[in-house]
N, C-alpha and C. Protein backbone atom coordinates (compact mmCIF):
# COMPACT_ATOMS: atom_id res chain seq x y z
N UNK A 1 99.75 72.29 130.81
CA UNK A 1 98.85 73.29 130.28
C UNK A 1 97.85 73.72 131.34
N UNK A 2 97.54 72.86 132.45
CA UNK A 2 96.52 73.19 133.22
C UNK A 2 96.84 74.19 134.15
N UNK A 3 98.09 73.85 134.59
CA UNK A 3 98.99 74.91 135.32
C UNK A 3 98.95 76.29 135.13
N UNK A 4 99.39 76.39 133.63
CA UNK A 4 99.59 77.42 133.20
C UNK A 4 97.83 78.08 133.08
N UNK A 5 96.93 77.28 132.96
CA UNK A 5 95.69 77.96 132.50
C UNK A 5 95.35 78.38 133.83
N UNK A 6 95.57 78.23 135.15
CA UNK A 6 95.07 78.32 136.13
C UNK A 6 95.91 79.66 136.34
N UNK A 7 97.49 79.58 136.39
CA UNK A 7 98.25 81.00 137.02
C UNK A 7 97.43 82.17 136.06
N UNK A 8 97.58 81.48 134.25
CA UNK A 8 97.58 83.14 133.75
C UNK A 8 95.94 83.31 133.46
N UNK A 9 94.85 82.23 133.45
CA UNK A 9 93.50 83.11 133.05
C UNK A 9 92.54 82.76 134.76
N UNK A 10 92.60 81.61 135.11
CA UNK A 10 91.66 81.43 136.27
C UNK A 10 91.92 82.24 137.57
N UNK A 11 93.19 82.39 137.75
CA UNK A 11 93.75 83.08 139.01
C UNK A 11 93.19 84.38 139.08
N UNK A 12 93.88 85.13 137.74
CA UNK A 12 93.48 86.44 137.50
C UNK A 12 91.90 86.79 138.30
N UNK A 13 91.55 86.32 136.79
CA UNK A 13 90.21 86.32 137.26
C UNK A 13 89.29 86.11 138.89
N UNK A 14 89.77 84.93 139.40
CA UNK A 14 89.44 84.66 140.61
C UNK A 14 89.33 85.88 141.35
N UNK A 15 90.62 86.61 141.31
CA UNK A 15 91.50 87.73 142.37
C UNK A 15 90.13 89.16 142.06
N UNK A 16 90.45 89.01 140.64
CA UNK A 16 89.43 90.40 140.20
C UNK A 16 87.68 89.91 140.65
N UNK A 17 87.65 88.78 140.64
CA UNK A 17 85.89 88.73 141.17
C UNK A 17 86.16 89.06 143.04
N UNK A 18 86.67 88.50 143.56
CA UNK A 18 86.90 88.60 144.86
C UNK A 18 87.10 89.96 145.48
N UNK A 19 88.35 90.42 144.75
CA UNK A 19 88.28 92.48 144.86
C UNK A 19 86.88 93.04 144.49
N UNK A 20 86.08 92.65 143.59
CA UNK A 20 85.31 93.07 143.57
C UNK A 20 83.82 93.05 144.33
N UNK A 21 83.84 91.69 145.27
CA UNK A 21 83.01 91.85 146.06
C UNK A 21 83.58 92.17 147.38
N UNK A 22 84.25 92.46 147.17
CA UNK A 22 84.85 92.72 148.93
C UNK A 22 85.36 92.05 149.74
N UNK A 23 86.32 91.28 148.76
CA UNK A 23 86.80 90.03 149.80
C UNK A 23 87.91 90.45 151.39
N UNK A 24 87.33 89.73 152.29
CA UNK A 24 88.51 90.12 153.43
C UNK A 24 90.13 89.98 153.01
N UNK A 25 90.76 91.00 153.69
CA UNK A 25 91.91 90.94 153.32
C UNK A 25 93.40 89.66 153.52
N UNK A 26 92.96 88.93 154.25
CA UNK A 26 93.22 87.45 153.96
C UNK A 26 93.16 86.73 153.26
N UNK A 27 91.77 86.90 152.27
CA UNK A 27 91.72 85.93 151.48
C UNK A 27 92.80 86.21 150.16
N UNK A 28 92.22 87.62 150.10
CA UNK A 28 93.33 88.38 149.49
C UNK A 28 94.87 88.44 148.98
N UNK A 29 94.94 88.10 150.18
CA UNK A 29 96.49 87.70 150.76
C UNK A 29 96.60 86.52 150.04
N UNK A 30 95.72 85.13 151.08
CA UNK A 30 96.43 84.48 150.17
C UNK A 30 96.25 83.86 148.65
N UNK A 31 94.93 84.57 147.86
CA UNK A 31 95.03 84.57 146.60
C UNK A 31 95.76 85.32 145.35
N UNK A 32 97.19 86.18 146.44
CA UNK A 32 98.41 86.48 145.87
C UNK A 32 99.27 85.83 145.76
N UNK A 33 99.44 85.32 147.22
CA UNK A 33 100.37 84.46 147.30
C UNK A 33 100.68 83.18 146.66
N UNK A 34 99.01 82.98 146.40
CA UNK A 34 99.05 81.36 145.58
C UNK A 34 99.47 81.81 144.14
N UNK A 35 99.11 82.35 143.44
CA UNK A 35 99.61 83.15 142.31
C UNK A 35 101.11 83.48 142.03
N UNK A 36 101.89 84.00 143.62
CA UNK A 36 103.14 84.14 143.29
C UNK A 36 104.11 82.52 143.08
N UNK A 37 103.19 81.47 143.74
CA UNK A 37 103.58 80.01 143.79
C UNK A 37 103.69 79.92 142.82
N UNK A 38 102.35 80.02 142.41
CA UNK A 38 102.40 79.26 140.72
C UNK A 38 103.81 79.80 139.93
N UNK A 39 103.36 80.89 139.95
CA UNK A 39 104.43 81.59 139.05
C UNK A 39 106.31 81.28 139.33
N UNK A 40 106.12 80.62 140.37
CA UNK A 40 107.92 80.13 141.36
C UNK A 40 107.53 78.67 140.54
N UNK A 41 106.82 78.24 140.71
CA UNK A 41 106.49 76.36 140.00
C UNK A 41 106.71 76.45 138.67
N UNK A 42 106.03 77.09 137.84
CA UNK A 42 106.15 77.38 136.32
C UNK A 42 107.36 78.19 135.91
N UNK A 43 108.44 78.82 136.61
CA UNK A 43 109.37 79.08 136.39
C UNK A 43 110.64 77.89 136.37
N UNK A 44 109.98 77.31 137.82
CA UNK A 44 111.19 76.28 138.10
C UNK A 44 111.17 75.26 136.28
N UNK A 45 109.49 74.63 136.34
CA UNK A 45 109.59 73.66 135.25
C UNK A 45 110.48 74.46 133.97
N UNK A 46 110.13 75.61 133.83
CA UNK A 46 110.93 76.27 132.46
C UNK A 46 112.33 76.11 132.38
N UNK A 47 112.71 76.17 133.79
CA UNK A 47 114.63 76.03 133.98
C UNK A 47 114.87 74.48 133.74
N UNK A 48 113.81 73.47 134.00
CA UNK A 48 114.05 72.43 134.16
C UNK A 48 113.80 71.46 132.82
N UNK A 49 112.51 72.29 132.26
CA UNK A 49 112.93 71.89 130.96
C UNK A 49 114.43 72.62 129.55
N UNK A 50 114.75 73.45 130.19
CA UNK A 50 116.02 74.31 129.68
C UNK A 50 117.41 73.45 129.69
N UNK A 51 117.31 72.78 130.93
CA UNK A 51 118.54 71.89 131.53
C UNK A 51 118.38 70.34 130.48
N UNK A 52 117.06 70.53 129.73
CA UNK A 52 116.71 69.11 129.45
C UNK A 52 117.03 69.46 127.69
N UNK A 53 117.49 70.89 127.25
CA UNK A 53 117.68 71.43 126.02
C UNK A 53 116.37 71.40 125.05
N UNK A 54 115.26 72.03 126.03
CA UNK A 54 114.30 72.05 125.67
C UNK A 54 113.80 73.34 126.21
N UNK A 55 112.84 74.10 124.77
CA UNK A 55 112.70 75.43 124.99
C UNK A 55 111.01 75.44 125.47
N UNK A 56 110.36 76.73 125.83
CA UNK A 56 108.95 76.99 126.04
C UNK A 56 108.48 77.48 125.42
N UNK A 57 107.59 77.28 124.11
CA UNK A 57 107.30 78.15 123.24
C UNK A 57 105.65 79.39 123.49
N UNK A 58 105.96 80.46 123.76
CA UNK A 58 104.72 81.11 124.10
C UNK A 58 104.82 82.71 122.75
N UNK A 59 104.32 82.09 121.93
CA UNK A 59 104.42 83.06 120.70
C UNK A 59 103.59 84.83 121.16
N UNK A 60 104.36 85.64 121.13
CA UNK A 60 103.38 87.25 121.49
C UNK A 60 102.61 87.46 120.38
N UNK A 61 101.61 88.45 120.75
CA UNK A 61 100.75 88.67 119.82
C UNK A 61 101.37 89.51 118.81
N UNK A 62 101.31 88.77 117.49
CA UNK A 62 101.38 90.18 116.04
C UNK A 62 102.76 89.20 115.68
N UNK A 63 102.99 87.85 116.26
CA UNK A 63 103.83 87.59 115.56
C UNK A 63 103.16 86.46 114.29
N UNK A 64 103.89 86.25 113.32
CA UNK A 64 103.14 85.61 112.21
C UNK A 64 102.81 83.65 112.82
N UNK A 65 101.89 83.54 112.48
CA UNK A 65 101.53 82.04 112.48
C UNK A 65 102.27 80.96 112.11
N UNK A 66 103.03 79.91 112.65
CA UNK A 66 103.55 78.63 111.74
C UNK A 66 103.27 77.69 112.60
N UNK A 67 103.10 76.94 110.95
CA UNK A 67 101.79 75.24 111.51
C UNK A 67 103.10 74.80 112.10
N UNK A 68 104.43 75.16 112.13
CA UNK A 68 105.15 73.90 112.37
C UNK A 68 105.20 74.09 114.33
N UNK A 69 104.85 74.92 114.91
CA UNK A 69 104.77 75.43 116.08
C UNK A 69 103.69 75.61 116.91
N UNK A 70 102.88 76.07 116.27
CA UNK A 70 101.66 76.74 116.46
C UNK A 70 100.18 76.24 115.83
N UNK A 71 99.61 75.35 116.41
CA UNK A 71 98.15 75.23 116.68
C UNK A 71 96.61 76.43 117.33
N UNK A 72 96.46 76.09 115.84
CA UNK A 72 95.30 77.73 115.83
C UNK A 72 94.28 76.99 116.62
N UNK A 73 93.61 77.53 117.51
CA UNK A 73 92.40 77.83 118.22
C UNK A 73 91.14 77.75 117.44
N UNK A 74 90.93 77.99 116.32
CA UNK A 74 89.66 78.60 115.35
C UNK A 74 90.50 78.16 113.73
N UNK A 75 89.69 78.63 112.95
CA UNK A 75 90.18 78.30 111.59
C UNK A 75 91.20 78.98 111.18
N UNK A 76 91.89 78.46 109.91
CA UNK A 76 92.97 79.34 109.79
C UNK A 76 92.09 80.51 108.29
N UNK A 77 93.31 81.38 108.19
CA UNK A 77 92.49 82.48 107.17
C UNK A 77 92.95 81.38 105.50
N UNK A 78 92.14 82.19 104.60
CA UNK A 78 92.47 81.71 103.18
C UNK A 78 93.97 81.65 103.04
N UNK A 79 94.04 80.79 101.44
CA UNK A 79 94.86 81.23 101.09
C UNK A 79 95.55 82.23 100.75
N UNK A 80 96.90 82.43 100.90
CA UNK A 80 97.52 83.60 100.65
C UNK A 80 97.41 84.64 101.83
N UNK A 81 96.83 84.25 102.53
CA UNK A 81 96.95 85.39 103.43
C UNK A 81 97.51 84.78 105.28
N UNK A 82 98.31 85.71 105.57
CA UNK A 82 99.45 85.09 106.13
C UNK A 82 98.50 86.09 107.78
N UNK A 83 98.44 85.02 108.84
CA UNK A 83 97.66 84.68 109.94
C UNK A 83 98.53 85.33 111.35
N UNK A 84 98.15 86.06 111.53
CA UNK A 84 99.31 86.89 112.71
C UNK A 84 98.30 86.24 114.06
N UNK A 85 99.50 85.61 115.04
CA UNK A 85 98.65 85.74 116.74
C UNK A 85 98.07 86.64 116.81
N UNK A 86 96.55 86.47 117.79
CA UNK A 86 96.65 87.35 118.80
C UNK A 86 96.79 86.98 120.17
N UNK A 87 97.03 85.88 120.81
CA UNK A 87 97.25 85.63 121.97
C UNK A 87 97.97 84.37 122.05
N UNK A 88 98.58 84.07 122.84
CA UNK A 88 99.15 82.36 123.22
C UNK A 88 97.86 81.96 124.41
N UNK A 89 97.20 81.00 123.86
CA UNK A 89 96.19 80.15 124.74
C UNK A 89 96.72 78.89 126.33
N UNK A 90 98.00 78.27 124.89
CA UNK A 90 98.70 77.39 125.64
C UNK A 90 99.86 77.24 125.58
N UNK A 91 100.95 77.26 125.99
CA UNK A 91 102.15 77.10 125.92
C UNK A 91 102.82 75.71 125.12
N UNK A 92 104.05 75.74 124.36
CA UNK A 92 104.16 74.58 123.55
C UNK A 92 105.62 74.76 124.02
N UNK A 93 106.33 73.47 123.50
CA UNK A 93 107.91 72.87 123.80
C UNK A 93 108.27 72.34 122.72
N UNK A 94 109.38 73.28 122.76
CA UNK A 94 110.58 72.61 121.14
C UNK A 94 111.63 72.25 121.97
N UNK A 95 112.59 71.39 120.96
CA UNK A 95 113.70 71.20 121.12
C UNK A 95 114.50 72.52 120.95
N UNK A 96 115.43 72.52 121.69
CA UNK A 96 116.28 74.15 121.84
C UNK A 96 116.91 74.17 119.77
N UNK A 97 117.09 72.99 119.30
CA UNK A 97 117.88 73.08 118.17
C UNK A 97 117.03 72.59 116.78
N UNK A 98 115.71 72.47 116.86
CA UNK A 98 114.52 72.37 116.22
C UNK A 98 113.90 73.29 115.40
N UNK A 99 113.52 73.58 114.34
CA UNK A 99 112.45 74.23 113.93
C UNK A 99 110.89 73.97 114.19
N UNK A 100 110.63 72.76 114.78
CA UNK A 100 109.53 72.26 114.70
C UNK A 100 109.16 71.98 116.16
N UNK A 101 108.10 71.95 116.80
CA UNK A 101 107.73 71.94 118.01
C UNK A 101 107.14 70.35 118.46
N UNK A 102 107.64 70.23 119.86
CA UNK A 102 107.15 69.05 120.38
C UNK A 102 105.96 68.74 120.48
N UNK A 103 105.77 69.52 121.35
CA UNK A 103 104.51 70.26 121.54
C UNK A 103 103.87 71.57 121.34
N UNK A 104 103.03 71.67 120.28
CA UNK A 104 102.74 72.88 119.33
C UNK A 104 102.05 73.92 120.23
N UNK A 105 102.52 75.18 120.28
CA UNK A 105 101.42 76.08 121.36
C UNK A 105 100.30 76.57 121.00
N UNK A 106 98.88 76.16 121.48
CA UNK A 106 97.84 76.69 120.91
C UNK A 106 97.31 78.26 120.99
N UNK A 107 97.15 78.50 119.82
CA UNK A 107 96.99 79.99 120.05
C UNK A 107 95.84 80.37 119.26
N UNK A 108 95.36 82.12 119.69
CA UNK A 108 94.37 82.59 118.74
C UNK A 108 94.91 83.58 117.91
N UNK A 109 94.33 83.43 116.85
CA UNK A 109 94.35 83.82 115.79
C UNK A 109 93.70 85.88 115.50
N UNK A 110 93.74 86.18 115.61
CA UNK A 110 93.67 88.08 114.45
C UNK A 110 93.22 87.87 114.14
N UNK A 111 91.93 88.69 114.04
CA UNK A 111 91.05 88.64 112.77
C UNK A 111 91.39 89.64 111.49
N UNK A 112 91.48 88.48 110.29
CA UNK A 112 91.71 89.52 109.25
C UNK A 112 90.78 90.80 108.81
């Protein structure tokens, strides 16, 4: 999870504060390049957990909520009323032949 929090929210970010003060174009450089790493590392583990018949669960936004997968961020809504993503926070791992997740992906929640 740390991995992943670093390629998809800290990196970003990093890159956009740095463009924005004017970073030399080296640093630049290589705060792409480290980014394109990550993204070669977190691919490899995905193939590698694939080979292990194990999936990556990263739910898109607007799809509906299930506890059996998915760990909400914040509270869930009332009853009866059915909880759509809006973002994947953290990435989770099922078994490829599972309904239920190994590891549940934490996510945020839509506001109703």
């Amino acid at each position: 999870a740390a991995l992943h929090d670093l390629w998809a929210q800290t990196l970003p970010q990093l890159i956009l504060d740095a463009q924005c003060a004017g970073a030399a174009p080296a640093l630049m450089d290589g705060l792409t390049q480290l980014r394109s790493q990550l993204s070669d590392r977190l691919n490899q583990l995905e193939q590698a957990l694939l080979r292990l018949g194990l999936i990556v669960l990263r739910p898109a936004a607007g799809e509906p909520f299930d506890s059996a997968k998915h760990l909400p961020a914040g509270a869930l809504p009332g009853q009866g009323t059915q909880a759509l993503i809006a973002r994947c926070l953290r990435p989770g791992v099922a078994a490829a032949d599972s309904p239920a997740a190994l590891l549940k992906a934490e996510v945020a929640l839509q506001d109703s």
